[in-house]
Protein backbone atom coordinates (compact mmCIF):
# COMPACT_ATOMS: atom_id res chain seq x y z
CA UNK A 1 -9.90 183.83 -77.39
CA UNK A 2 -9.81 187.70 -76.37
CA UNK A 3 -12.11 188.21 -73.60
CA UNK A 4 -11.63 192.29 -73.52
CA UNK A 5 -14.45 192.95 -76.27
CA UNK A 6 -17.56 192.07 -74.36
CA UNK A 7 -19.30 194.08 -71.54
CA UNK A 8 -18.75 192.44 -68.03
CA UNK A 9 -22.87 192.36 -67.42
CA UNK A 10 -23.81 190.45 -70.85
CA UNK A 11 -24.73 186.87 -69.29
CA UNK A 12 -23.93 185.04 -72.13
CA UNK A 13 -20.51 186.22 -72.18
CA UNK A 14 -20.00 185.45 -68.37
CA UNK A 15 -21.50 181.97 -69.38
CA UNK A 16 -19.18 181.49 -72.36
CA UNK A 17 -15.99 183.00 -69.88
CA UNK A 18 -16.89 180.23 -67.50
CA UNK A 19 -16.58 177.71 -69.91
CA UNK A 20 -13.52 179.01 -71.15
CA UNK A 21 -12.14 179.26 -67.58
CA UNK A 22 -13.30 175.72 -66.18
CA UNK A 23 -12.16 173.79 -69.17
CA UNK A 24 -8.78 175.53 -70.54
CA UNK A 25 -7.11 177.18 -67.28
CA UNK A 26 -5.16 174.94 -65.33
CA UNK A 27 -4.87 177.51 -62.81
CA UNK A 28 -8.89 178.19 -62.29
CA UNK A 29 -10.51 176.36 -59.46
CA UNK A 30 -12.60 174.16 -61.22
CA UNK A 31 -10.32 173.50 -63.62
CA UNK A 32 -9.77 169.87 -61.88
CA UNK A 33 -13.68 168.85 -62.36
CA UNK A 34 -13.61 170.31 -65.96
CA UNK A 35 -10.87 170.37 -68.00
CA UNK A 36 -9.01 168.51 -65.71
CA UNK A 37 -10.85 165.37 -66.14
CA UNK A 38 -11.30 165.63 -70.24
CA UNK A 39 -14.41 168.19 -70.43
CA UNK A 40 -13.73 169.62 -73.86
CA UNK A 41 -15.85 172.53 -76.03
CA UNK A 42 -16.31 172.28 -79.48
CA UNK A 43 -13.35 173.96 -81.07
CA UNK A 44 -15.81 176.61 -83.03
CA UNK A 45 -17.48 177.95 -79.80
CA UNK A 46 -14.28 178.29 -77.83
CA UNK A 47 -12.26 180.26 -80.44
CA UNK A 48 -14.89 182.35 -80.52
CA UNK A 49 -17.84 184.15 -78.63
CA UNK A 50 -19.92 185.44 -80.79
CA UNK A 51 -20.34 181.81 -82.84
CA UNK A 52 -20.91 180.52 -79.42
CA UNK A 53 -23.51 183.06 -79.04
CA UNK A 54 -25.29 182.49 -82.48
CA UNK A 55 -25.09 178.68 -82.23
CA UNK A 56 -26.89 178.98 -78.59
CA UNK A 57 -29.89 180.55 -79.25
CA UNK A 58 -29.80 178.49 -82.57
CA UNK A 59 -29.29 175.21 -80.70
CA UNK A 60 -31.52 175.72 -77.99
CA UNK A 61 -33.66 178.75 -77.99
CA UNK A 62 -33.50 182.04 -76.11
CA UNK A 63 -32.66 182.05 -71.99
CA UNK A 64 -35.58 181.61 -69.60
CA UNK A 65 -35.24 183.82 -67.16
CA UNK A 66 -33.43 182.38 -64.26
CA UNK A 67 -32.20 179.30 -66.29
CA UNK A 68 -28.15 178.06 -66.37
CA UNK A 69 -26.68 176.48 -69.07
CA UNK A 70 -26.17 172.96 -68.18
CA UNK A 71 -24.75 169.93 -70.18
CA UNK A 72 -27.20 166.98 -70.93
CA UNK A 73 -24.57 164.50 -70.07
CA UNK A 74 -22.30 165.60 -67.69
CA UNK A 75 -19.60 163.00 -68.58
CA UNK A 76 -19.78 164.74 -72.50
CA UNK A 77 -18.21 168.23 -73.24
CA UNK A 78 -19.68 171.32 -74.45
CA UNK A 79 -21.00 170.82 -77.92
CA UNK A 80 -24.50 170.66 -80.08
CA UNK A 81 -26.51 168.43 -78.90
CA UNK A 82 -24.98 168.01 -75.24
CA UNK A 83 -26.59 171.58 -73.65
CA UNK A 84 -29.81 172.58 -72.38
CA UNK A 85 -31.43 175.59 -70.33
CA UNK A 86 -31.70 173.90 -67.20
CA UNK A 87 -32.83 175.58 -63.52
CA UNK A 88 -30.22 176.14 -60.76
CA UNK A 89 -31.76 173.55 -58.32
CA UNK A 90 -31.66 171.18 -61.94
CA UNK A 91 -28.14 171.72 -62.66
CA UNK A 92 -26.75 170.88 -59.34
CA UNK A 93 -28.72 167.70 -59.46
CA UNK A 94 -26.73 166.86 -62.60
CA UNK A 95 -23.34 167.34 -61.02
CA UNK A 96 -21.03 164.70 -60.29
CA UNK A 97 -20.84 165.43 -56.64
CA UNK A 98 -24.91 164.87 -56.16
CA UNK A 99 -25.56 162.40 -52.91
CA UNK A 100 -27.76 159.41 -55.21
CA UNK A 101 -29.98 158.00 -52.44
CA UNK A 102 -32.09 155.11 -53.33
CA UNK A 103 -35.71 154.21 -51.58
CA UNK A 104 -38.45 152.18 -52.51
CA UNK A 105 -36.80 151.21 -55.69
CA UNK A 106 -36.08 154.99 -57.04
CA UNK A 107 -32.31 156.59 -57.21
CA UNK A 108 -32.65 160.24 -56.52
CA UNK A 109 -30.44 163.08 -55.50
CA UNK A 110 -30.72 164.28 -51.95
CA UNK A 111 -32.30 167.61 -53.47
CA UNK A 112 -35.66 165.40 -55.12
CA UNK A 113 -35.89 163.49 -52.10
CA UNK A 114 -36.13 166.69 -50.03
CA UNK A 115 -38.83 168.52 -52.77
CA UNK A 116 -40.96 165.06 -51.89
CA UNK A 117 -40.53 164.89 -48.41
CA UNK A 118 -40.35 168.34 -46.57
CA UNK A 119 -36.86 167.47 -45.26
CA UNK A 120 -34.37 169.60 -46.22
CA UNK A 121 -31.58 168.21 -48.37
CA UNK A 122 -28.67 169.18 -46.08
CA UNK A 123 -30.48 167.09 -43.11
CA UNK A 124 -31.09 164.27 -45.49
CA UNK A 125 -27.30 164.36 -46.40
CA UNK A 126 -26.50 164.56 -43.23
CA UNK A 127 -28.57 161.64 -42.05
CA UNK A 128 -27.08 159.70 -44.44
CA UNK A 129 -23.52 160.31 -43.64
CA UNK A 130 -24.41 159.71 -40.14
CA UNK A 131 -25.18 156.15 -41.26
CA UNK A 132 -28.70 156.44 -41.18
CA UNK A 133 -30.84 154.22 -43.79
CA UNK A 134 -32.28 155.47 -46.36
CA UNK A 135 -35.92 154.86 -45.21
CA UNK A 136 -34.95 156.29 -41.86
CA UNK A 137 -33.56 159.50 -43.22
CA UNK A 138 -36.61 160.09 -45.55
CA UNK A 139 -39.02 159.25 -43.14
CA UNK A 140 -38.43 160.53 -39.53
CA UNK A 141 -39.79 163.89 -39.46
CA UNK A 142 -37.61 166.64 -38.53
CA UNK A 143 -37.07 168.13 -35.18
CA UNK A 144 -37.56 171.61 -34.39
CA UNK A 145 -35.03 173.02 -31.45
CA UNK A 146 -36.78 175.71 -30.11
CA UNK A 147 -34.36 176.51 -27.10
CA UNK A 148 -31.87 174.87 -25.18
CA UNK A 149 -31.01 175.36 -21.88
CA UNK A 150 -27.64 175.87 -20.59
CA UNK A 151 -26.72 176.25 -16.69
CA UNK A 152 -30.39 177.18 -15.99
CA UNK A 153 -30.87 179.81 -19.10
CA UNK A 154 -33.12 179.28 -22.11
CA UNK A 155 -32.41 180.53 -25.31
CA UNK A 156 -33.08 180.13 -28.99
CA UNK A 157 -29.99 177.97 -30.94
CA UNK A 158 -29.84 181.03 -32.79
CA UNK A 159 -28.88 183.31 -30.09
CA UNK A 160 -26.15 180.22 -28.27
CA UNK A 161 -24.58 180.44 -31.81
CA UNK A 162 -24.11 183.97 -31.85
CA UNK A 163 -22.28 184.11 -28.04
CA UNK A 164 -20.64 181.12 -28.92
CA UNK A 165 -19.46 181.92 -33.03
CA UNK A 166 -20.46 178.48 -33.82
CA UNK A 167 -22.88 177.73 -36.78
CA UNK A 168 -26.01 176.97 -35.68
CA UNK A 169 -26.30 174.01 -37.56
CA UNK A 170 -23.27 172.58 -36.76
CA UNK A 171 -25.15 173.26 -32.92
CA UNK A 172 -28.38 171.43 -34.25
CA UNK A 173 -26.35 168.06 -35.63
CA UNK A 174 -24.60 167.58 -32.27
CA UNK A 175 -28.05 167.83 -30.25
CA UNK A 176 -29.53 165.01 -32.60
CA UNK A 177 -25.91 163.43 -32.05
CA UNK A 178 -26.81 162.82 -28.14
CA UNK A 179 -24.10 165.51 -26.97
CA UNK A 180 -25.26 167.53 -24.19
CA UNK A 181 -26.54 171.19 -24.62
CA UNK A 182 -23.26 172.58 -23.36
CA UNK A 183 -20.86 170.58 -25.00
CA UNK A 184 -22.79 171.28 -28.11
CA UNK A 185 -22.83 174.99 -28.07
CA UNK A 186 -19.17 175.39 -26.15
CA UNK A 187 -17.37 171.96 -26.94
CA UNK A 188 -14.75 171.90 -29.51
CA UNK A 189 -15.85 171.61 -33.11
CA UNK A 190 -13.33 168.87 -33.82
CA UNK A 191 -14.25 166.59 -30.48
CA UNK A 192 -16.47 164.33 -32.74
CA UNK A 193 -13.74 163.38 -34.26
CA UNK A 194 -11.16 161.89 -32.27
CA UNK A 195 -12.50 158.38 -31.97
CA UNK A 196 -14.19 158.68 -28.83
CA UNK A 197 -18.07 158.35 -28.97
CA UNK A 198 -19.27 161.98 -28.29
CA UNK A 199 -22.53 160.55 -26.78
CA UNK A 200 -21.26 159.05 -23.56
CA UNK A 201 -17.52 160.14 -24.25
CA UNK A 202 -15.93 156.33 -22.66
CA UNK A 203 -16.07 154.11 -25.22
CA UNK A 204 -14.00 154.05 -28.70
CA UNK A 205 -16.63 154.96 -31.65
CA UNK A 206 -17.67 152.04 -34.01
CA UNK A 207 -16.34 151.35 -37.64
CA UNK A 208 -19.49 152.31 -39.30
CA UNK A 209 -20.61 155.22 -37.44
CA UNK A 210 -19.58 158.16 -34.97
CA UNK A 211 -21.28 156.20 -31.82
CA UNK A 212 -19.66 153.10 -29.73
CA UNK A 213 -22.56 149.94 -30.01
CA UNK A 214 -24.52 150.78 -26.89
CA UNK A 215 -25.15 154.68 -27.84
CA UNK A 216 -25.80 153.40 -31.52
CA UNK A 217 -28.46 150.95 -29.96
CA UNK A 218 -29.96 153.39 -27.41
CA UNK A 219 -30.18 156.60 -30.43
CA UNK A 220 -31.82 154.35 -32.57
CA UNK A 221 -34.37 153.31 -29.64
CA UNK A 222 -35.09 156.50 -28.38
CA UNK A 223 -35.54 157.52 -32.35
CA UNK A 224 -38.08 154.58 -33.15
CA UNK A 225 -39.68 155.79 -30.18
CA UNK A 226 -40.47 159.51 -31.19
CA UNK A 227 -41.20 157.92 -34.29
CA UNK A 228 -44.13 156.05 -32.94
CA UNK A 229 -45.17 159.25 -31.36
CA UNK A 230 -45.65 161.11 -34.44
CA UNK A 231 -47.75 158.08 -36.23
């Protein structure tokens, strides 16, 4: 299993090193979601690279350009008849750790529901985990924050996340959240979570969500209402 022999820029080597690395070395990274868990290869191709690299292109053709080797099942090992050339955007949506959301009687990954519905897949996972429904989540349009005002200046989120070195996402979620501008771009990134309800900061936040009952009930007015707007 020497891995001196091959040049460091041959992809199919860094493909078959991977392997090697994620399913046999306790001490890589992955190892946990590969090996770790019973992910095996087929005793031929790891012993050695070059019959991994002859049974490839003999098992599934040459590499598209811009294509990832990816394993049809992803509860099977790596072995003919269980690999495929597959895009990046199509191997993540294979993964374990994919967010399933299912709407209108279809079970998708965040990623497809975001191709169909112009929302981008971190706001639709986001939505989600906010305890959002499904239907909500894939159907309220996204807001654009153009500026935000803060003690009487305007600026772009962009610019409030560089003076304040917070992400300006993390900036973005808390202004759909109901915090205030200031306490969104300033307050401290772990606030949300320490059970108080970070849109009127009194009351104790509910078991299902990060709001007490009478934010939860005004957020999701106030939402239903811009939603009527846009229809």
């Amino acid at each position: 299993m020497s891995r001196n022999s091959e040049p460091i820029g041959n992809i199919t080597y860094r493909m078959w090193s991977g392997m090697i690395d994620r399913c046999c070395d306790p001490t890589y990274k992955d190892y946990p979601f590969y090996g770790g868990r019973g992910i095996t290869i087929h005793a031929p191709w790891q012993d050695s690279f070059s019959q991994f690299a002859n049974d490839l292109v003999a098992e599934i053709g040459p590499r598209p350009e811009k294509s990832q080797m990816d394993r049809i099942d992803n509860g099977l090992g790596y072995k003919p008849g269980n690999i495929r050339w597959a895009t990046s955007k199509e191997n993540n949506n294979n993964r374990r750790s994919s967010k399933f959301i299912t709407f209108k009687g279809e079970t998708l990954t965040a990623a497809i529901w975001a191709d169909r519905t112009g929302i981008s897949r971190q706001q639709v996972a986001n939505r989600i985990n906010r305890g959002w429904t499904p239907e909500e989540a894939l159907t309220t349009p996204m807001e654009v924050v153009r500026q935000v005002e803060i003690d009487g200046e305007a600026l772009p989120v962009s610019e409030w996340a560089r003076r304040s070195g917070r992400p300006k996402g993390t900036i973005v979620n808390r202004l759909a959240a109901g915090m205030s501008a200031k306490e969104a771009v300033f307050g401290e990134l772990k606030r949300r979570f320490d059970g108080i309800c970070p849109r009127c900061r009194e009351r104790q936040c509910g078991d299902k969500d990060n709001y007490c009952a009478p934010c939860r009930k005004a957020y999701i007015a106030e939402r239903s209402a811009k939603k009527a707007q846009v229809k």
